[in-house]
PDB file of N, CA and C in Angstrom:
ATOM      1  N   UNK A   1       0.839  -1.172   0.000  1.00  0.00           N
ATOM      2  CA  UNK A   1       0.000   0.000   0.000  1.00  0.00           C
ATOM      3  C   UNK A   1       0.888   1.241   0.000  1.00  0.00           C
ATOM      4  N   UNK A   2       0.288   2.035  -0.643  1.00  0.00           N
ATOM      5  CA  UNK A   2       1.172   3.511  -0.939  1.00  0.00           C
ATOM      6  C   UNK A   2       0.895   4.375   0.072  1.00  0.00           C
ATOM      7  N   UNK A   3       1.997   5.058   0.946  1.00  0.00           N
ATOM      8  CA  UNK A   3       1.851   5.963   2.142  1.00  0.00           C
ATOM      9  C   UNK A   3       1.730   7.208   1.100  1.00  0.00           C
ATOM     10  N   UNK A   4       0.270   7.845   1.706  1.00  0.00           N
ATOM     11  CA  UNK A   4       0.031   9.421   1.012  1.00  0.00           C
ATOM     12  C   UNK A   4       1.194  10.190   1.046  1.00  0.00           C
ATOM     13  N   UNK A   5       1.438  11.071  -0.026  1.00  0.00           N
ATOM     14  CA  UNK A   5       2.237  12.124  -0.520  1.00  0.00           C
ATOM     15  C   UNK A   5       1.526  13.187  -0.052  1.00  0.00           C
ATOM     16  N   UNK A   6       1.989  14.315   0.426  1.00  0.00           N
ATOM     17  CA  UNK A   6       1.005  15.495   0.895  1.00  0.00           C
ATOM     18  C   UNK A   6       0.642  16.171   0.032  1.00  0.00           C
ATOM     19  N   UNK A   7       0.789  15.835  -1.377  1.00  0.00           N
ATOM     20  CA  UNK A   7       0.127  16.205  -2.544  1.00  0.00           C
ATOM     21  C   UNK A   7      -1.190  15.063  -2.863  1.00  0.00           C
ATOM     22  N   UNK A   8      -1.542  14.225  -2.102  1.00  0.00           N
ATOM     23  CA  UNK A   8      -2.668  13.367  -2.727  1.00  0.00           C
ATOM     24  C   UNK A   8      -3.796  13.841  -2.320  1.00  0.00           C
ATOM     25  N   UNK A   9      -3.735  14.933  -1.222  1.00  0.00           N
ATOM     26  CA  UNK A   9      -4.998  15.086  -1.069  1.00  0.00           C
ATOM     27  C   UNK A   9      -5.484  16.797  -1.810  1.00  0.00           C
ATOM     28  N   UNK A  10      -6.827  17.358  -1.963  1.00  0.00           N
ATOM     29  CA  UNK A  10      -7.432  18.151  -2.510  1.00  0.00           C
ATOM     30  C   UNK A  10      -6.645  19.194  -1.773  1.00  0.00           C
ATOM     31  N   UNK A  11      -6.923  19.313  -0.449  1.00  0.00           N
ATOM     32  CA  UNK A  11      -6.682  20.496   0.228  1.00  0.00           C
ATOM     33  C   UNK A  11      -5.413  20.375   0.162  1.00  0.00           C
ATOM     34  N   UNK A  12      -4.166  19.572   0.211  1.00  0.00           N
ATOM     35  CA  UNK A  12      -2.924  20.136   0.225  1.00  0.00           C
ATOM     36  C   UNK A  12      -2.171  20.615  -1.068  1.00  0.00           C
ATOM     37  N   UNK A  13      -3.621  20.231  -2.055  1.00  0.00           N
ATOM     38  CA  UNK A  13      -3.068  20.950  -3.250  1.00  0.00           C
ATOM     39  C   UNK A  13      -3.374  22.053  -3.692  1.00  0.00           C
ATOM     40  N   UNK A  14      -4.786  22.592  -2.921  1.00  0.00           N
ATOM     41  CA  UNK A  14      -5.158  24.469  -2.736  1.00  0.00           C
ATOM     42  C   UNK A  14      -3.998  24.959  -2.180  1.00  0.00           C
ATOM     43  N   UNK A  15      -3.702  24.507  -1.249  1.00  0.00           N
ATOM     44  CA  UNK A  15      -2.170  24.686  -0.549  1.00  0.00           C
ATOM     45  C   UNK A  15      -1.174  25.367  -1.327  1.00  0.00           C
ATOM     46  N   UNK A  16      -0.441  24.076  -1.698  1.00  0.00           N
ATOM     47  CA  UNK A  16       0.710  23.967  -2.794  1.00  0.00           C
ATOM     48  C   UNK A  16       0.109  25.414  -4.178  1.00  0.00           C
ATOM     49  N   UNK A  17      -1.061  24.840  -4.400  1.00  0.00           N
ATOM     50  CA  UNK A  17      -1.215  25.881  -5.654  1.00  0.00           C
ATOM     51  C   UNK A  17      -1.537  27.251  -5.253  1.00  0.00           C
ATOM     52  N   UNK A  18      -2.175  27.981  -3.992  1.00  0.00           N
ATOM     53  CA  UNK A  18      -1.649  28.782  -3.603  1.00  0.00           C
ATOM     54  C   UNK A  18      -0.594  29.764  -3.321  1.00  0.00           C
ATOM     55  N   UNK A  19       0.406  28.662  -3.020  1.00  0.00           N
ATOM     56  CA  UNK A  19       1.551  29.277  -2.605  1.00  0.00           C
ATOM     57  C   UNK A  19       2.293  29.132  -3.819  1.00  0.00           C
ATOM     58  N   UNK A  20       1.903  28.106  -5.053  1.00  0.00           N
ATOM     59  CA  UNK A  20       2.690  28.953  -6.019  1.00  0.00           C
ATOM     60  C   UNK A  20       2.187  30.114  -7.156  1.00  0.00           C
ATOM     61  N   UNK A  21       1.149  30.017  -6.737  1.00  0.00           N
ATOM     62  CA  UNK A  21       1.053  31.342  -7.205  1.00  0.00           C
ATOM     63  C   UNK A  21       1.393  32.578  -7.259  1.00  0.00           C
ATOM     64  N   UNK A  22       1.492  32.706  -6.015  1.00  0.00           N
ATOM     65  CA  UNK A  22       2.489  33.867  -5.498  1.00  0.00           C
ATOM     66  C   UNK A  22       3.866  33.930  -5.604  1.00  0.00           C
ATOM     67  N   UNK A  23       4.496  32.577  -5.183  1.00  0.00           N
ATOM     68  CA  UNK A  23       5.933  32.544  -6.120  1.00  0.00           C
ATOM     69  C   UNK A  23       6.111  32.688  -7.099  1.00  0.00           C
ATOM     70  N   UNK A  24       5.119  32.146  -8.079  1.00  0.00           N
ATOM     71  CA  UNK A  24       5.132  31.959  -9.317  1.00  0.00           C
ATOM     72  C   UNK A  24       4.626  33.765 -10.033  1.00  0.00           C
ATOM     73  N   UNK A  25       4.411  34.855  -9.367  1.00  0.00           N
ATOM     74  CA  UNK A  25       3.720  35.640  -9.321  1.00  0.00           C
ATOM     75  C   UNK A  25       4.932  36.809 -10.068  1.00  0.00           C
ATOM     76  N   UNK A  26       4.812  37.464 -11.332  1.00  0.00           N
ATOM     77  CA  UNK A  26       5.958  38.295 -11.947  1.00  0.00           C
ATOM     78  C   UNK A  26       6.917  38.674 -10.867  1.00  0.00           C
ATOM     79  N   UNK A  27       6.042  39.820 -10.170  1.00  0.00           N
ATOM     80  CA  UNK A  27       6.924  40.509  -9.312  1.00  0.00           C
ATOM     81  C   UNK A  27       7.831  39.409  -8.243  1.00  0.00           C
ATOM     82  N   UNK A  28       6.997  38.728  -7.309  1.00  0.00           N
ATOM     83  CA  UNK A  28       8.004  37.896  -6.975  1.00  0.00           C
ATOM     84  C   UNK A  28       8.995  37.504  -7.172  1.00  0.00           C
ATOM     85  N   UNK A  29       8.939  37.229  -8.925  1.00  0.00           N
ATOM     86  CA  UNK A  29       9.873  36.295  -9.074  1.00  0.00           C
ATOM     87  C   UNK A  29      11.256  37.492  -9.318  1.00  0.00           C
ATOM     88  N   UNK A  30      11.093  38.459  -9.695  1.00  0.00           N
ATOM     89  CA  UNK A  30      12.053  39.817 -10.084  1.00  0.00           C
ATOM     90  C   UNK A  30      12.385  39.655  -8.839  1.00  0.00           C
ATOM     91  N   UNK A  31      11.757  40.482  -7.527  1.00  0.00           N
ATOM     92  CA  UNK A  31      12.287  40.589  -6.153  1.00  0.00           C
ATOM     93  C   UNK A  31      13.160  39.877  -5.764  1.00  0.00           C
ATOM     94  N   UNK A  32      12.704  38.289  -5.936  1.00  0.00           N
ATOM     95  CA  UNK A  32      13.485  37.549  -5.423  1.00  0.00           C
ATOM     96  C   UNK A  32      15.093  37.375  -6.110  1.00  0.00           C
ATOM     97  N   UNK A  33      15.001  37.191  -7.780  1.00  0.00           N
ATOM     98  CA  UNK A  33      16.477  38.306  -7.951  1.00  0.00           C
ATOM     99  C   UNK A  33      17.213  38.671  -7.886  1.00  0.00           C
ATOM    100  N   UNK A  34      16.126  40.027  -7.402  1.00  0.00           N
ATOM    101  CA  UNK A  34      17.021  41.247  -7.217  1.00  0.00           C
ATOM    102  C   UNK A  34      17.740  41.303  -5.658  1.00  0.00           C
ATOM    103  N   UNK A  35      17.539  40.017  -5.189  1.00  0.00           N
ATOM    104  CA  UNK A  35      17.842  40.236  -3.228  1.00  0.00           C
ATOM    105  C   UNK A  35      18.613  38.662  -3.717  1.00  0.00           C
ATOM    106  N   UNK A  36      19.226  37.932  -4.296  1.00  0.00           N
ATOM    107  CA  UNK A  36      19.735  36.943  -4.291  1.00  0.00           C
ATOM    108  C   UNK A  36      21.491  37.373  -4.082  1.00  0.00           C
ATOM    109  N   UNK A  37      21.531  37.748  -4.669  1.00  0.00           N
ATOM    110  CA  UNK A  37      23.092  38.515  -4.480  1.00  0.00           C
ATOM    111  C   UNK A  37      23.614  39.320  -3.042  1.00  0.00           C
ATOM    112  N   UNK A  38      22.515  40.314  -2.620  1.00  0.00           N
ATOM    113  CA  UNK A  38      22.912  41.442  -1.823  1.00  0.00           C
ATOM    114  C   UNK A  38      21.592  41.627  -1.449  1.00  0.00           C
ATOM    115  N   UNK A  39      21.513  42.074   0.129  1.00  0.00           N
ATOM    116  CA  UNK A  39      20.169  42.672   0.684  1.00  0.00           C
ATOM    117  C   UNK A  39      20.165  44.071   0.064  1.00  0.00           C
ATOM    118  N   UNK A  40      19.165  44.848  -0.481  1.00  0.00           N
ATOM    119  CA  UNK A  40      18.898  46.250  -0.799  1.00  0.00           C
ATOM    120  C   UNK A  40      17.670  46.811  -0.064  1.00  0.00           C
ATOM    121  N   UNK A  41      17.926  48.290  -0.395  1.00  0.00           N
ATOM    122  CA  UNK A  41      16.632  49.042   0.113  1.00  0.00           C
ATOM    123  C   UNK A  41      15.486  49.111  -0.929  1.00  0.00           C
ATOM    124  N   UNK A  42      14.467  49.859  -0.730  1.00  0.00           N
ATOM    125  CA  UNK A  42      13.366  49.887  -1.222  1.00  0.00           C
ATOM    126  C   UNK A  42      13.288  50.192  -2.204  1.00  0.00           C
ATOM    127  N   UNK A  43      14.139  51.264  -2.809  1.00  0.00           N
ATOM    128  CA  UNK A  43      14.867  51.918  -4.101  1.00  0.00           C
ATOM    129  C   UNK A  43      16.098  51.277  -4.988  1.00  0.00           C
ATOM    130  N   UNK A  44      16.760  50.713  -3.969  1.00  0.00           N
ATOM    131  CA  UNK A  44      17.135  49.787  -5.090  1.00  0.00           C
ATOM    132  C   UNK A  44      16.959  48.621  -5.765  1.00  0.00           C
ATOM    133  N   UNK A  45      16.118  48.102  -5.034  1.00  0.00           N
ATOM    134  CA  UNK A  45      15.123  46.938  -5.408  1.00  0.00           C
ATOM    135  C   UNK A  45      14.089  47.961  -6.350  1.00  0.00           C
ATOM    136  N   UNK A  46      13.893  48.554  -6.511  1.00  0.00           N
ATOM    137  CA  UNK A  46      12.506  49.086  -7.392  1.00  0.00           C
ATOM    138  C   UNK A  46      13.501  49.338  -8.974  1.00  0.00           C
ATOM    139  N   UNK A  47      14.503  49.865  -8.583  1.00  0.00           N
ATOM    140  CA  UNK A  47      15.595  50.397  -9.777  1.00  0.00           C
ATOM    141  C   UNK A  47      15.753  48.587 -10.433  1.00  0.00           C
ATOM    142  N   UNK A  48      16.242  47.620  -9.394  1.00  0.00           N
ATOM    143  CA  UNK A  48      16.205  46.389 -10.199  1.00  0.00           C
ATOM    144  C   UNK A  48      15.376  45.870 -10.714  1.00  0.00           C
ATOM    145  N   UNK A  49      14.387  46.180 -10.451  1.00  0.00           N
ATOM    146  CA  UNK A  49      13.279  45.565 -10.710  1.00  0.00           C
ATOM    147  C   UNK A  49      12.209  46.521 -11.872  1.00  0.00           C
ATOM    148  N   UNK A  50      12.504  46.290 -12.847  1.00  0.00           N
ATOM    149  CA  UNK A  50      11.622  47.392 -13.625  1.00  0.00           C
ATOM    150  C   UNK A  50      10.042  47.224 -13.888  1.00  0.00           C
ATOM    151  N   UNK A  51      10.159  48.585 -14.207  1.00  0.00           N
ATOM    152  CA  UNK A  51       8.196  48.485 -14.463  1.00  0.00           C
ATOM    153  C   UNK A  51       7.259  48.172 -13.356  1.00  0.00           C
ATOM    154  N   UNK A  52       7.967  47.466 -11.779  1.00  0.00           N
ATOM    155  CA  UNK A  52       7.370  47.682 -10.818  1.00  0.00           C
ATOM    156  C   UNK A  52       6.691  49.400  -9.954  1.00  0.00           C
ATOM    157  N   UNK A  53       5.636  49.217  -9.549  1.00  0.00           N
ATOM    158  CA  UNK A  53       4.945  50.246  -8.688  1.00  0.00           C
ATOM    159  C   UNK A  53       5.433  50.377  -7.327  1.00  0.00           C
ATOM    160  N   UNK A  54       5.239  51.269  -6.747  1.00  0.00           N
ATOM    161  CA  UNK A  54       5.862  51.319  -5.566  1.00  0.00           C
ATOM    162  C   UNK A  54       4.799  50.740  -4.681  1.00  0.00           C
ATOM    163  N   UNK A  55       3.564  50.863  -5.192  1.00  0.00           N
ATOM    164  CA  UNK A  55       2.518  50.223  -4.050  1.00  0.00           C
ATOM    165  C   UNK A  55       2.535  48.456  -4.654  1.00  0.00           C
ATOM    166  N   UNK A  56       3.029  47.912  -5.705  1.00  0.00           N
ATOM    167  CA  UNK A  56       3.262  46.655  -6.132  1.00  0.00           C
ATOM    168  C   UNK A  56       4.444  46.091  -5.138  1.00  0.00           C
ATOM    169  N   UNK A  57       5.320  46.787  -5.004  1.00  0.00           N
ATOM    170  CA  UNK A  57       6.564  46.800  -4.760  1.00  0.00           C
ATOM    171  C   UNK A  57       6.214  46.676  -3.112  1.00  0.00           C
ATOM    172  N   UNK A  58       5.661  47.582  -2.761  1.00  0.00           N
ATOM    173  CA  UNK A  58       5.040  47.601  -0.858  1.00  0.00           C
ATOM    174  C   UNK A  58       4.630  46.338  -0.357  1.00  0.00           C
ATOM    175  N   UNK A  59       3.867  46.177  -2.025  1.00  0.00           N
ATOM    176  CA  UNK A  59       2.662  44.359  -1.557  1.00  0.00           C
ATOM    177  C   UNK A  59       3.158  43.138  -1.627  1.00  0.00           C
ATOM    178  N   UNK A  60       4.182  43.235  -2.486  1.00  0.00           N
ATOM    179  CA  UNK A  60       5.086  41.910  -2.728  1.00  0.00           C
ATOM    180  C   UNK A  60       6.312  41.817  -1.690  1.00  0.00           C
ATOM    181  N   UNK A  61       6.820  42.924  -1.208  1.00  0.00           N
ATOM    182  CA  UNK A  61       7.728  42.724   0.166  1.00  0.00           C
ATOM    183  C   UNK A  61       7.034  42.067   1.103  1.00  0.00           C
ATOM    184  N   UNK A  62       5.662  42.640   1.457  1.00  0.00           N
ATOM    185  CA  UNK A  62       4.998  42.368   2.673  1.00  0.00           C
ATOM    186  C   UNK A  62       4.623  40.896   2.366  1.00  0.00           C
ATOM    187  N   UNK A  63       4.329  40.405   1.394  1.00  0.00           N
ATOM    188  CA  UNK A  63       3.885  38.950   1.087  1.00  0.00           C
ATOM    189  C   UNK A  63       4.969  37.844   1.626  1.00  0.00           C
ATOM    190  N   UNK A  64       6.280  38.624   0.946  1.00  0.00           N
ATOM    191  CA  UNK A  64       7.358  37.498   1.102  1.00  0.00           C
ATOM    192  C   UNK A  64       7.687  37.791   2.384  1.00  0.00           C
ATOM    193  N   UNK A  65       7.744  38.865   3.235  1.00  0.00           N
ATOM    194  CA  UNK A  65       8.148  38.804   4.955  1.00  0.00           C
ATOM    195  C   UNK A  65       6.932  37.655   5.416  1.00  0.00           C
ATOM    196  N   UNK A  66       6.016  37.943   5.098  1.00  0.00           N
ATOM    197  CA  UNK A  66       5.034  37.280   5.903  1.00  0.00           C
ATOM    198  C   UNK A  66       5.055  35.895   5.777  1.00  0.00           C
ATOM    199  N   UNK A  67       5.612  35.639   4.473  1.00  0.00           N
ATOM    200  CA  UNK A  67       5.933  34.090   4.189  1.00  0.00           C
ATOM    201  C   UNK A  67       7.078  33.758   4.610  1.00  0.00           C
ATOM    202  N   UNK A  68       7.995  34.423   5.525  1.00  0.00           N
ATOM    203  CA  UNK A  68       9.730  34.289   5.679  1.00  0.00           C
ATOM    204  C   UNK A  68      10.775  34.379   5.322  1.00  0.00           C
ATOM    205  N   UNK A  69      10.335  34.757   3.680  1.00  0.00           N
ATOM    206  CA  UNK A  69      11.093  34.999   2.638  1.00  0.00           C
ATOM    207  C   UNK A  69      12.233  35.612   2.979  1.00  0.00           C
ATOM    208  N   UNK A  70      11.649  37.090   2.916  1.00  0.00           N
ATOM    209  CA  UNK A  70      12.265  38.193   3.238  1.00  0.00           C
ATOM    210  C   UNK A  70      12.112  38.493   4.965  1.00  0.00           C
ATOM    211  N   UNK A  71      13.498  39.162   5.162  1.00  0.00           N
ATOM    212  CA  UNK A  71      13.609  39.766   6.241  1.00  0.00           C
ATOM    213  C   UNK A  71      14.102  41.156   6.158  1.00  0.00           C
ATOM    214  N   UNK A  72      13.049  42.072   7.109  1.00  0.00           N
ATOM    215  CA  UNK A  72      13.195  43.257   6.525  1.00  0.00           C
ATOM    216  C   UNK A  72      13.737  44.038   8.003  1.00  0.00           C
ATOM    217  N   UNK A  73      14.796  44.992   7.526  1.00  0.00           N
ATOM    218  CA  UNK A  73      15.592  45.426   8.823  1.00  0.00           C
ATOM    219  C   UNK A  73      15.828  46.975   8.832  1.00  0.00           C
ATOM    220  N   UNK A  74      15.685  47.914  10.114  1.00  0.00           N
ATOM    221  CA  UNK A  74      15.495  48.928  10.034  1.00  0.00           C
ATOM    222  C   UNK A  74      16.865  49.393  10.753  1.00  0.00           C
ATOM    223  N   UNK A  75      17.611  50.499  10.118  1.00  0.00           N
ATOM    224  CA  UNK A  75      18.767  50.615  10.417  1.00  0.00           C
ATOM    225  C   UNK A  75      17.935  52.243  10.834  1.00  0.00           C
ATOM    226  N   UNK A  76      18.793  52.342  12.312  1.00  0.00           N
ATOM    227  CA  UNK A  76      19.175  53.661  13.400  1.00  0.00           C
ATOM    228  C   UNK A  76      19.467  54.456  12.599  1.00  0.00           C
ATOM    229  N   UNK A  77      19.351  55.511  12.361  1.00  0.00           N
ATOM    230  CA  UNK A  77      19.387  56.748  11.567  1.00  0.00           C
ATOM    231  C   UNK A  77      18.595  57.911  11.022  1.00  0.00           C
ATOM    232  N   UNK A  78      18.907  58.940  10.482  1.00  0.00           N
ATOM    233  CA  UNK A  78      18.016  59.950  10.512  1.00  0.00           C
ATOM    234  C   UNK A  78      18.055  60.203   8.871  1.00  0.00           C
ATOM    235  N   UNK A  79      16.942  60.201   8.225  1.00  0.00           N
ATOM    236  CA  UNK A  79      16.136  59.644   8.586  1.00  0.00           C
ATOM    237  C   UNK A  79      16.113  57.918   8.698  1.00  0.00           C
ATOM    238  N   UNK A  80      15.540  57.089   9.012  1.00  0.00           N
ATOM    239  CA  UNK A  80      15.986  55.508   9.394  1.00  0.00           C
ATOM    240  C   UNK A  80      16.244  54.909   7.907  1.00  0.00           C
ATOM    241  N   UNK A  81      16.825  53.987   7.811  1.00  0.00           N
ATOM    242  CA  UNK A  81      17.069  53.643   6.261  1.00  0.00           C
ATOM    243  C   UNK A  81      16.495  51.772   6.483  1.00  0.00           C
ATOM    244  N   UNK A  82      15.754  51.232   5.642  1.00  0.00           N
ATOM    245  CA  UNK A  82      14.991  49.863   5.432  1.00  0.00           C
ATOM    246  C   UNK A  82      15.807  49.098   4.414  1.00  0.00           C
ATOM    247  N   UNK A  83      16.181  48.029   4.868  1.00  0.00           N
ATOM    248  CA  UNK A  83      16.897  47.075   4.095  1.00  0.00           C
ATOM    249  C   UNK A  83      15.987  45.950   3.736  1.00  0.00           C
ATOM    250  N   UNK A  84      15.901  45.579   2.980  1.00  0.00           N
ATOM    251  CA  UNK A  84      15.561  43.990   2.906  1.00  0.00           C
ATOM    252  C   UNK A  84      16.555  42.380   2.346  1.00  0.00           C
ATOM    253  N   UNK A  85      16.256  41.876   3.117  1.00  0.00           N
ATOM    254  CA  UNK A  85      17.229  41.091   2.300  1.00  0.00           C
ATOM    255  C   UNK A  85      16.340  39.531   2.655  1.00  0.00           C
ATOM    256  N   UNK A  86      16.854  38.364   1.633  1.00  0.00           N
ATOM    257  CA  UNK A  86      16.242  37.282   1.796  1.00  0.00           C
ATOM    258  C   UNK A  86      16.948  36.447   2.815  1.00  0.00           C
ATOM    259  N   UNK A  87      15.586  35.651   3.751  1.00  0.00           N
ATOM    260  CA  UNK A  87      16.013  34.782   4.887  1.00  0.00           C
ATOM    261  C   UNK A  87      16.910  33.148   4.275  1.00  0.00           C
ATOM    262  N   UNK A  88      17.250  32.445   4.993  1.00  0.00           N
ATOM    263  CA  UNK A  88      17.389  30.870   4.352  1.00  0.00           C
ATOM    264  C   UNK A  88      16.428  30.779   3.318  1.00  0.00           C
ATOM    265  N   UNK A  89      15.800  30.972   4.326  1.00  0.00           N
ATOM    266  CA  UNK A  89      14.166  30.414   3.286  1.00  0.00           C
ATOM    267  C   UNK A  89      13.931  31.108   1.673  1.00  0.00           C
ATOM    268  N   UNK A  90      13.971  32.278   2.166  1.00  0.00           N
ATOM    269  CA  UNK A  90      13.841  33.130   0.651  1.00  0.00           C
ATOM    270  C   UNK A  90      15.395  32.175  -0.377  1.00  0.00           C
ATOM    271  N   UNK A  91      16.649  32.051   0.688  1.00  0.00           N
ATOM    272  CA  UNK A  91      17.675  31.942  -0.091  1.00  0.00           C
ATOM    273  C   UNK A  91      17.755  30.264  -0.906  1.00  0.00           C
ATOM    274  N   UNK A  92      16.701  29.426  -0.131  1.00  0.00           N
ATOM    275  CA  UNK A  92      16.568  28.212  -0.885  1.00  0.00           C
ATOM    276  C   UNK A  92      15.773  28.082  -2.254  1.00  0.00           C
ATOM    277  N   UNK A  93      14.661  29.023  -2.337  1.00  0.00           N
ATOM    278  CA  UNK A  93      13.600  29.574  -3.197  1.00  0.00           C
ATOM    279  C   UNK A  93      14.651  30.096  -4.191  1.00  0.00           C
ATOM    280  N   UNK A  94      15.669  30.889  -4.197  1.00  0.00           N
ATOM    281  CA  UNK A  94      16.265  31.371  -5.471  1.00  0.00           C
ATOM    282  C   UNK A  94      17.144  30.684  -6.445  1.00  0.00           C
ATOM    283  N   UNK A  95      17.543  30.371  -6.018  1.00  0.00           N
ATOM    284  CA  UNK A  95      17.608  28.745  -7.214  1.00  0.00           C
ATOM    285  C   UNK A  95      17.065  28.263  -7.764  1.00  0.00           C
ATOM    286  N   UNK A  96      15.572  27.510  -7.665  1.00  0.00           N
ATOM    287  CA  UNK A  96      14.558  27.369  -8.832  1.00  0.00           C
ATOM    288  C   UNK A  96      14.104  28.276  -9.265  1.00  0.00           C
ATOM    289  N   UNK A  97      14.129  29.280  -8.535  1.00  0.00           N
ATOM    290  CA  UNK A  97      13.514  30.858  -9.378  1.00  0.00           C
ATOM    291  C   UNK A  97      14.772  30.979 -10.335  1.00  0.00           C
ATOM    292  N   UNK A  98      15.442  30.970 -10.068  1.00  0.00           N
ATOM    293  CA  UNK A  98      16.742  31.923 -11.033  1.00  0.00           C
ATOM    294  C   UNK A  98      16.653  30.735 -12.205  1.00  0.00           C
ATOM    295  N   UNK A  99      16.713  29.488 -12.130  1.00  0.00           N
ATOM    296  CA  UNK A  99      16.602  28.603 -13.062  1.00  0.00           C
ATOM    297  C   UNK A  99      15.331  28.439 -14.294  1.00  0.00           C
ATOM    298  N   UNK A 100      14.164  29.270 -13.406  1.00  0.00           N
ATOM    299  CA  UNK A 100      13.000  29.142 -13.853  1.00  0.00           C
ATOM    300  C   UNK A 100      13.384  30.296 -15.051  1.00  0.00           C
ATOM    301  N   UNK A 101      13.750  31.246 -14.487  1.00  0.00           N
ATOM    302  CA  UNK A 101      14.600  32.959 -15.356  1.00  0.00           C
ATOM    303  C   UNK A 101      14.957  32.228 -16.325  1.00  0.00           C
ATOM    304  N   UNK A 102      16.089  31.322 -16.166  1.00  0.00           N
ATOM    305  CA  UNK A 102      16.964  31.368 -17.223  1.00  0.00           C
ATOM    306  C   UNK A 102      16.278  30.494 -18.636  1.00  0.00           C
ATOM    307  N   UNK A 103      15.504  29.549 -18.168  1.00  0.00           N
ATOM    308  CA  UNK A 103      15.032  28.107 -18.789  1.00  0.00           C
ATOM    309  C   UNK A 103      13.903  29.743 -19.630  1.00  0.00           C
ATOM    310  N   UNK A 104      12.967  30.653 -19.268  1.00  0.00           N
ATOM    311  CA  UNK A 104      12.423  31.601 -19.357  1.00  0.00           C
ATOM    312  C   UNK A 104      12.947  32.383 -21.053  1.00  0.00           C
ATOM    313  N   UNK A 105      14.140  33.111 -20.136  1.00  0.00           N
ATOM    314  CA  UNK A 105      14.731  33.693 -21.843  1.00  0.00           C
ATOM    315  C   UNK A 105      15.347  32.845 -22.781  1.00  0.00           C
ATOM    316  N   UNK A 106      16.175  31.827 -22.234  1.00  0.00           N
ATOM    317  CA  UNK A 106      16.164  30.862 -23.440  1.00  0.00           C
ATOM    318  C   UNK A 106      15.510  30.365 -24.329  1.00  0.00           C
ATOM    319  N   UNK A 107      13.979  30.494 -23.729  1.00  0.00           N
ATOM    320  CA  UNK A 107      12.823  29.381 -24.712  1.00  0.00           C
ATOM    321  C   UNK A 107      11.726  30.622 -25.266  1.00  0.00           C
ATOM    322  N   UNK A 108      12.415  32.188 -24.865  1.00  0.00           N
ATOM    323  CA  UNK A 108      11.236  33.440 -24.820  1.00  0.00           C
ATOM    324  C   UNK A 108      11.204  32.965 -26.577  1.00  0.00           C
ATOM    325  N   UNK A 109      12.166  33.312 -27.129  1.00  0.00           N
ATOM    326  CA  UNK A 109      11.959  33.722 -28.972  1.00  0.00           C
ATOM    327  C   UNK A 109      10.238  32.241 -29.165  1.00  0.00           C
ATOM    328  N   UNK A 110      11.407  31.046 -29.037  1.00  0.00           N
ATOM    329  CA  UNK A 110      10.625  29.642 -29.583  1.00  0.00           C
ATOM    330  C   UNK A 110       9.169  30.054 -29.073  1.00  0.00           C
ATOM    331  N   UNK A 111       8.660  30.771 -27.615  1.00  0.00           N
ATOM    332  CA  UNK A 111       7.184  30.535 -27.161  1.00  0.00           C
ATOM    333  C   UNK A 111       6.536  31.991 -27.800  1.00  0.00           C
ATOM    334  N   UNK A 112       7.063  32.905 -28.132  1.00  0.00           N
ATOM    335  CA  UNK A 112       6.678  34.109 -28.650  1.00  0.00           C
ATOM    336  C   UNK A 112       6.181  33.428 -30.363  1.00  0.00           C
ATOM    337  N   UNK A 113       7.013  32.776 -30.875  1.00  0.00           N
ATOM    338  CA  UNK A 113       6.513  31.938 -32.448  1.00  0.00           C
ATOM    339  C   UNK A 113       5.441  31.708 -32.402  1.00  0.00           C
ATOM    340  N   UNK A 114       5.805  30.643 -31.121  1.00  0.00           N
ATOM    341  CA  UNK A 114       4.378  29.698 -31.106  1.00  0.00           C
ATOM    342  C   UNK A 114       3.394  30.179 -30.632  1.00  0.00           C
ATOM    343  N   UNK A 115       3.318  31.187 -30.146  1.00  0.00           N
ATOM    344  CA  UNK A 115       2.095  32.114 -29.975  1.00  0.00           C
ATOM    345  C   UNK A 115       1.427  32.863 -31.389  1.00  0.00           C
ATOM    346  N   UNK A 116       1.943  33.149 -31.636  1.00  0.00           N
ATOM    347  CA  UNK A 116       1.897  33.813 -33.288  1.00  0.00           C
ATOM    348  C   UNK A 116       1.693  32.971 -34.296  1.00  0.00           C
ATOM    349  N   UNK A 117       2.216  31.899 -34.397  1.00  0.00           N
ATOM    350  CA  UNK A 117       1.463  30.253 -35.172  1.00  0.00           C
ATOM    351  C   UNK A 117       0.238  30.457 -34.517  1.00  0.00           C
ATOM    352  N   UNK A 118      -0.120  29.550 -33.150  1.00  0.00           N
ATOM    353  CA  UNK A 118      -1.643  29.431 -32.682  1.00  0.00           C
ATOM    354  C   UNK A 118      -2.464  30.854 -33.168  1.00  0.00           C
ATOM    355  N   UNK A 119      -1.804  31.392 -32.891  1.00  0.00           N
ATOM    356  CA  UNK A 119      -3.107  32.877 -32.585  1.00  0.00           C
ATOM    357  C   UNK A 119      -2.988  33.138 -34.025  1.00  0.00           C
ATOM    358  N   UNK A 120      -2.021  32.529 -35.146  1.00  0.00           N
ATOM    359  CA  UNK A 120      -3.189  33.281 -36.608  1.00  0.00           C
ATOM    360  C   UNK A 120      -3.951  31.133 -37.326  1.00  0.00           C
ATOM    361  N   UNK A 121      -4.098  30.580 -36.566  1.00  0.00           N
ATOM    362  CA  UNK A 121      -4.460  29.851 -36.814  1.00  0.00           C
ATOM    363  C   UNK A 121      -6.027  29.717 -36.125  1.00  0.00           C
ATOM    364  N   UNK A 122      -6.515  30.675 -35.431  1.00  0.00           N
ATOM    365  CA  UNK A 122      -7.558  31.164 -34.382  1.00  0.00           C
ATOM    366  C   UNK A 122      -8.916  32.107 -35.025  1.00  0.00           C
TER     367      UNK A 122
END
């Protein structure tokens, strides 16, 4: 008899597909990134990260602190200056993200075709 996988059941796969959604989620996946190398502030994460909003940018920090991702740190000063940088956790996550990137622009031209085949065949 087969011992359940915590993927066999319904609810642990609202779960799972939940939470990748949000990983799986543009901005996420930029953030995460842009904090793989070096913790940055709010501005320089926005500069890495293009075409992000600053209230996009507010919502996707707060997502990944709240998930453990990120750890966000307030440095003594006038005025105080906000760092963020990724926890273990965020730092195990960037590896399939960065892989997901790369596998991404390699295959962009081939899936941009094949979009343009289907869609005049439509």
């Amino acid at each position: 008899m087969d011992v359940p996988t915590p993927l066999d059941s319904p609810t642990d796969c609202r779960g799972v597909s939940e939470f990748l959604s949000q990983v799986g989620n543009r901005w996420t996946v930029q953030v995460v990134v842009a904090l793989r190398e070096q913790p940055r502030r709010f501005n320089g994460i926005k500069r890495h990260v293009g075409g992000i909003s600053q209230q996009m940018l507010t919502r996707t920090l707060k997502t990944l602190e709240r998930d453990g991702m990120v750890e966000r740190t307030v440095r003594a000063s006038t005025p105080p200056q906000v760092e963020y940088a990724l926890t273990a956790l965020g730092q195990s996550l960037s590896e399939p993200v960065r892989r997901l990137a790369e596998w991404a622009l390699a295959h962009r031209t081939t899936i941009h075709e094949n979009r343009l085949r289907y869609d005049a065949h439509r």
